[in-house]
Protein backbone atom coordinates (compact mmCIF):
# COMPACT_ATOMS: atom_id res chain seq x y z
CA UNK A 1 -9.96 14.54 -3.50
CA UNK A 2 -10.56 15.46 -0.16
CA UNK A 3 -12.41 14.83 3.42
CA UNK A 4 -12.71 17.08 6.08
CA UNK A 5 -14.10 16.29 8.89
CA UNK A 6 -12.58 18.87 11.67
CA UNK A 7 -12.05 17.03 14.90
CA UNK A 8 -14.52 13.96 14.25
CA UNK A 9 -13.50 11.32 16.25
CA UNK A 10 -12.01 7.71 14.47
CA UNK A 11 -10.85 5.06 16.77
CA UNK A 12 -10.17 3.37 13.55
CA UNK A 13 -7.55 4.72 11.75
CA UNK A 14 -4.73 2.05 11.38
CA UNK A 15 -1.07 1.83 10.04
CA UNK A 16 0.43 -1.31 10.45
CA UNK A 17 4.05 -1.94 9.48
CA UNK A 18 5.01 -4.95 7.76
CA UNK A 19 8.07 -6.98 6.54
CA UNK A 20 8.52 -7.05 2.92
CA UNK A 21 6.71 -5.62 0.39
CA UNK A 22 4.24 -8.27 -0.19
CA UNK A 23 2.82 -7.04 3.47
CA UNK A 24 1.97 -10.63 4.18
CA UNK A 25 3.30 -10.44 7.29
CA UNK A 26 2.94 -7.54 10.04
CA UNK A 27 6.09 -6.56 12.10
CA UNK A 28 5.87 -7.58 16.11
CA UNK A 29 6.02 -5.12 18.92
CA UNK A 30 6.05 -8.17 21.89
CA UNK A 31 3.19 -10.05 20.80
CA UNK A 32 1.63 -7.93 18.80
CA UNK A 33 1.46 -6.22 15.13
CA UNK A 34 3.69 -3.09 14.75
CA UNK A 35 0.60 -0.54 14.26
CA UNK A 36 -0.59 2.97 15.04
CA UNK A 37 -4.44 2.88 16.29
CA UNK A 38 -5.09 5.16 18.88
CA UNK A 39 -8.39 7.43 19.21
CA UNK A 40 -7.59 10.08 17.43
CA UNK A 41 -9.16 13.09 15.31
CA UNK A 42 -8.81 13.82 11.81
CA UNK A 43 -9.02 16.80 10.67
CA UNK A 44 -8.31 16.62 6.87
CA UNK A 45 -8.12 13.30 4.38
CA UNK A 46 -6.73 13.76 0.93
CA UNK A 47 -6.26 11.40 -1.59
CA UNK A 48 -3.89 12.43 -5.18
CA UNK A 49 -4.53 10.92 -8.38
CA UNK A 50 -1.94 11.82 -11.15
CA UNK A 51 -1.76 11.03 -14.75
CA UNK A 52 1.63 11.35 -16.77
CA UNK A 53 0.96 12.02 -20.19
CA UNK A 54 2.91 12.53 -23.66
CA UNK A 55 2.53 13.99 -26.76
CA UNK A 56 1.91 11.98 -29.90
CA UNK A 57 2.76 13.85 -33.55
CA UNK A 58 5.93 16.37 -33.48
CA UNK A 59 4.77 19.92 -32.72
CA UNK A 60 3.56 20.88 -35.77
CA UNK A 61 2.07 18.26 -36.83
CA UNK A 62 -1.95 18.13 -37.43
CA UNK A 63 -1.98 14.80 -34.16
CA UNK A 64 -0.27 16.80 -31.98
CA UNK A 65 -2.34 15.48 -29.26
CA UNK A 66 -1.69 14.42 -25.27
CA UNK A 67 -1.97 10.63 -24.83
CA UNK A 68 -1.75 8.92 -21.45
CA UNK A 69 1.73 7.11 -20.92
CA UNK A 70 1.51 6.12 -17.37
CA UNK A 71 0.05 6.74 -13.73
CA UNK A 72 1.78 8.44 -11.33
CA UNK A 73 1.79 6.75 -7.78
CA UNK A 74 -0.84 7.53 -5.55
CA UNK A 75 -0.46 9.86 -2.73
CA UNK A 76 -2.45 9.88 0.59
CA UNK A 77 -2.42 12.95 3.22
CA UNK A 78 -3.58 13.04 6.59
CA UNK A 79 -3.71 15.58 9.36
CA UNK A 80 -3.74 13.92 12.82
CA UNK A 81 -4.71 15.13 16.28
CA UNK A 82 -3.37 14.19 19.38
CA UNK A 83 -5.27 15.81 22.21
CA UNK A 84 -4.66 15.07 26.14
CA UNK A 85 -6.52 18.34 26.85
CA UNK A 86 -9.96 16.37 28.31
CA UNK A 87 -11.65 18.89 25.33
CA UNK A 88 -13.52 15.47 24.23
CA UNK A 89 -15.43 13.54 27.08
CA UNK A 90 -14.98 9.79 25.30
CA UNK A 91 -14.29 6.88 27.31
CA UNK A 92 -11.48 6.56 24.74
CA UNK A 93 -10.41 9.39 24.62
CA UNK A 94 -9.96 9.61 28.56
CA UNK A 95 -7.90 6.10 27.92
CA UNK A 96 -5.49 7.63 25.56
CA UNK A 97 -4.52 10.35 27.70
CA UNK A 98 -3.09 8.41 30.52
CA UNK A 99 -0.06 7.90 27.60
CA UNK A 100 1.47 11.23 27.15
CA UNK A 101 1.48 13.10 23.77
CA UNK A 102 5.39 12.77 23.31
CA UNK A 103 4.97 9.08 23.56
CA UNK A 104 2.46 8.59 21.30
CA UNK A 105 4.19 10.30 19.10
CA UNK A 106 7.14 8.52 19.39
CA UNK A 107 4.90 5.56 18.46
CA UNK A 108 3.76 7.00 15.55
CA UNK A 109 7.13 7.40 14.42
CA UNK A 110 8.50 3.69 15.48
CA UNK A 111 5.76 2.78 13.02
CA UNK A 112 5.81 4.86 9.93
CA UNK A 113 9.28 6.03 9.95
CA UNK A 114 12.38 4.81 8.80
CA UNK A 115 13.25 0.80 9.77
CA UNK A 116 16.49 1.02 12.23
CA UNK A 117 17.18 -2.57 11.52
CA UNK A 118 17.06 -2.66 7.70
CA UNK A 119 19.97 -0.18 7.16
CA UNK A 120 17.31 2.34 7.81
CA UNK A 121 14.72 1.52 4.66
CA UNK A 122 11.41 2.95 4.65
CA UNK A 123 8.61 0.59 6.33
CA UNK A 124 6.15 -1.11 4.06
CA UNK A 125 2.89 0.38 5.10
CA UNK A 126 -0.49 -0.40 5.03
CA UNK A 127 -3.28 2.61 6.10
CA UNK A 128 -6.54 1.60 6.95
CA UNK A 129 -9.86 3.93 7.89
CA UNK A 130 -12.79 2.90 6.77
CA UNK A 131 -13.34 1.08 3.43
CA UNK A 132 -9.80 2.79 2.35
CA UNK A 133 -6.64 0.61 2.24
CA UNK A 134 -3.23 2.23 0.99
CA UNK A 135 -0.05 0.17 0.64
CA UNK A 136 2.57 2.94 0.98
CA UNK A 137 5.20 4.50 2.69
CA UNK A 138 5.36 7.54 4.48
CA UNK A 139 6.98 10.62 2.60
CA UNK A 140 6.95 13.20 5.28
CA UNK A 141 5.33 13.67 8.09
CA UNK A 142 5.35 17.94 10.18
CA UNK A 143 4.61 17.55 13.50
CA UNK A 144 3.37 20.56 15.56
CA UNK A 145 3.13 20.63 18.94
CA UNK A 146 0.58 23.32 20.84
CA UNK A 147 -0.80 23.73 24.26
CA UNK A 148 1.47 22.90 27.20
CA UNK A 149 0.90 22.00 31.09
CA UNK A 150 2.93 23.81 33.82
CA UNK A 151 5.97 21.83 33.56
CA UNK A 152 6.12 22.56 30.00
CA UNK A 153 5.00 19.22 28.24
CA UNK A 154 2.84 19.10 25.33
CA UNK A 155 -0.53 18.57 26.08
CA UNK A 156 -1.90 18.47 21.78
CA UNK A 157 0.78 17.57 18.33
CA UNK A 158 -1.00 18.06 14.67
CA UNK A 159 0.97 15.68 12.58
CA UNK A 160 0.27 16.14 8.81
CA UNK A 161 1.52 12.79 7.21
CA UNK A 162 1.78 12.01 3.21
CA UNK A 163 1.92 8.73 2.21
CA UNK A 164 3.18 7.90 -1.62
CA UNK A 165 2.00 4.75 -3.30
CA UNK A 166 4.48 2.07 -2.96
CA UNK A 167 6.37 2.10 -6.27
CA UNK A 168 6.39 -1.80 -5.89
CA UNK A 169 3.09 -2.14 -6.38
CA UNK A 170 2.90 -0.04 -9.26
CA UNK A 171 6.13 -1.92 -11.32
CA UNK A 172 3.99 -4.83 -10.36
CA UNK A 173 1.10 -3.66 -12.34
CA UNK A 174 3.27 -2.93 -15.01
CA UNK A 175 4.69 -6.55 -14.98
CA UNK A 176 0.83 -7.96 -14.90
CA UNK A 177 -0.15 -6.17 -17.95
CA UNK A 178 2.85 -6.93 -19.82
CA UNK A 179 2.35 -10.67 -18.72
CA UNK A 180 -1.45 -10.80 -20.00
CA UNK A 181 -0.25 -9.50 -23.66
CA UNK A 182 2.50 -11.02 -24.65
CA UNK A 183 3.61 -14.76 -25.23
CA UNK A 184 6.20 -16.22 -22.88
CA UNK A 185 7.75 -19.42 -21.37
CA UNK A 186 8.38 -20.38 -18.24
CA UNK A 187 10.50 -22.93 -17.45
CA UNK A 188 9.22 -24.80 -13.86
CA UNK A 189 11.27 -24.84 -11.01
CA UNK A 190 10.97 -27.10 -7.41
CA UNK A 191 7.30 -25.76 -6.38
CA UNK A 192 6.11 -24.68 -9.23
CA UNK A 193 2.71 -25.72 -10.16
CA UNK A 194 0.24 -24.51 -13.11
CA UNK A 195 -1.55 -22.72 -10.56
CA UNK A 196 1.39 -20.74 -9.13
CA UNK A 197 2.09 -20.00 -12.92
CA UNK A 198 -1.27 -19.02 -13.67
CA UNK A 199 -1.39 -16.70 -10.37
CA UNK A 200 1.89 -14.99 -11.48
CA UNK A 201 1.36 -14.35 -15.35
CA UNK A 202 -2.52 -13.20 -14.78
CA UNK A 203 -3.30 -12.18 -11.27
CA UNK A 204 -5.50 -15.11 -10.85
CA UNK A 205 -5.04 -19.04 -10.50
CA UNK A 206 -8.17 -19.67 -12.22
CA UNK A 207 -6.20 -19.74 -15.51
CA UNK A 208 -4.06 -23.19 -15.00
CA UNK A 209 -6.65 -25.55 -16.90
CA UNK A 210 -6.31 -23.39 -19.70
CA UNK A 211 -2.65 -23.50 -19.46
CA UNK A 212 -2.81 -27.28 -19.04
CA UNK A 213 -4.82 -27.93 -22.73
CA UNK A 214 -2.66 -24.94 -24.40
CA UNK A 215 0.63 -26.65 -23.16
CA UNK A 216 -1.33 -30.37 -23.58
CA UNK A 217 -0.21 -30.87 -20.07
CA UNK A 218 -2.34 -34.52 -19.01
CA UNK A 219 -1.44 -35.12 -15.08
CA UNK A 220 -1.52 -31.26 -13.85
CA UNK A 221 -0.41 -32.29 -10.25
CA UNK A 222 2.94 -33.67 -11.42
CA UNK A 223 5.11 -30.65 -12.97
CA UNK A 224 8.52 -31.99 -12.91
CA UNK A 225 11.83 -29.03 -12.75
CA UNK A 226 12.64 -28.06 -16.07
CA UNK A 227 9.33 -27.80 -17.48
CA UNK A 228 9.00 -25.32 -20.38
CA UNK A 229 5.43 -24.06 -19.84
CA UNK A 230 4.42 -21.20 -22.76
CA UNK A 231 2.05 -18.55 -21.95
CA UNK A 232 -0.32 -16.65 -24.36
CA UNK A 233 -1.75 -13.30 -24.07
CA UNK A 234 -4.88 -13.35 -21.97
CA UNK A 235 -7.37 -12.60 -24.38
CA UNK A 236 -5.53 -15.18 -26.52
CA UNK A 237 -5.87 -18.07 -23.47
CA UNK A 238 -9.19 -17.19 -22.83
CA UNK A 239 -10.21 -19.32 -25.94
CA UNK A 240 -9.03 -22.55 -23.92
CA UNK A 241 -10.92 -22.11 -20.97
């Protein structure tokens, strides 16, 4: 699937890096988040939606027929453009231009590129524009730079970026729907509480009453270490709500 909108200005296109994978909390650059948001064009949006499937029957066989097995991770592509050319008249436009094209840039790359200080890991990524939010990290990014002044610096870059679904948050997809049909037990450790449990096995917290008559657990607030607590499939749990 994909947008274009050539040169249409967004002064809200955001990539903020965070520190782990849960993206709970954003890197620091001084006081502030580690993010790209600069006024900007985009010239193309694409979003890729894959399906990995297998076949069911051998290949003769009358049910020889393609079944989904799994989804492949998302992928996001987006062609920036970085113009200190005074083509657009926007007050913020005329603000980003006072910061030269190299260094923003530069700042682009600080942010989506590999992380220096974790033995050079990719950053945990979150792209924002508009009502679209992509945890990912950057795949590749071609950077093109056009249009120079006298004294030979840059005065426009393209940069096409692709962004690839984190593959974190698709194992823990994988993990949630294993959790919600099978049985299991967990036994408690310090800070454990049904709640926490109930958040972890089914993506939601609102299942720890439930959890509390299955298990015939009286004083809820008072889990002591050790605890076995057994979990049923969800459809299965449902029944004790």
């Amino acid at each position: 699937m994909s947008i274009k909108n050539p040169l249409a200005q967004i002064d809200n296109l955001k990539i903020t890096a965070y520190k782990t994978k849960e993206r709970s909390i954003a890197k620091k650059s001084g006081k502030d988040d580690l993010c790209f948001k600069t006024a900007v064009s985009v010239e193309d949006f694409s979003q890729f939606y894959g399906i990995k499937y297998k076949q069911s029957g051998g290949i003769n066989t009358k049910k020889n027929e393609a079944k989904a097995a799994k989804n492949l991770p998302r992928k996001l592509q987006i062609t920036i453009i970085l113009d200190n050319t005074n083509l657009f008249n926007a007050d913020l436009y005329k603000q980003e231009a006072t910061i030269s094209i190299v260094s923003q840039v530069n700042h682009f790359l600080s942010v989506c590129y590999l992380d220096e200080e974790d033995h050079y890991s990719p950053q945990f990524l979150v792209v924002r524009w508009g009502d679209t939010s992509f945890d990912c990290k950057l795949e590749s990014s071609d950077i093109k730079y056009s249009l120079f002044d006298t004294d030979g610096n840059p005065l426009r870059a393209t940069i096409r970026a692709s962004f690839t679904e984190d593959s974190n948050t698709e194992k823990a997809a994988k993990k949630l729907q294993s959790n919600t049909n099978v049985t299991k037990e967990v036994i408690t450790k310090s800070g454990d509480s049904l709640t926490s449990i109930s958040k972890e096995m089914y993506g939601s917290a609102s299942f720890y009453l439930a959890l509390a008559k299955y298990n015939q657990i009286d004083h809820i607030r008072n889990i002591k270490p050790g605890t076995k607590i057994r979990t049923l499939p969800l459809e299965e749990l449902k029944k004790y709500v």
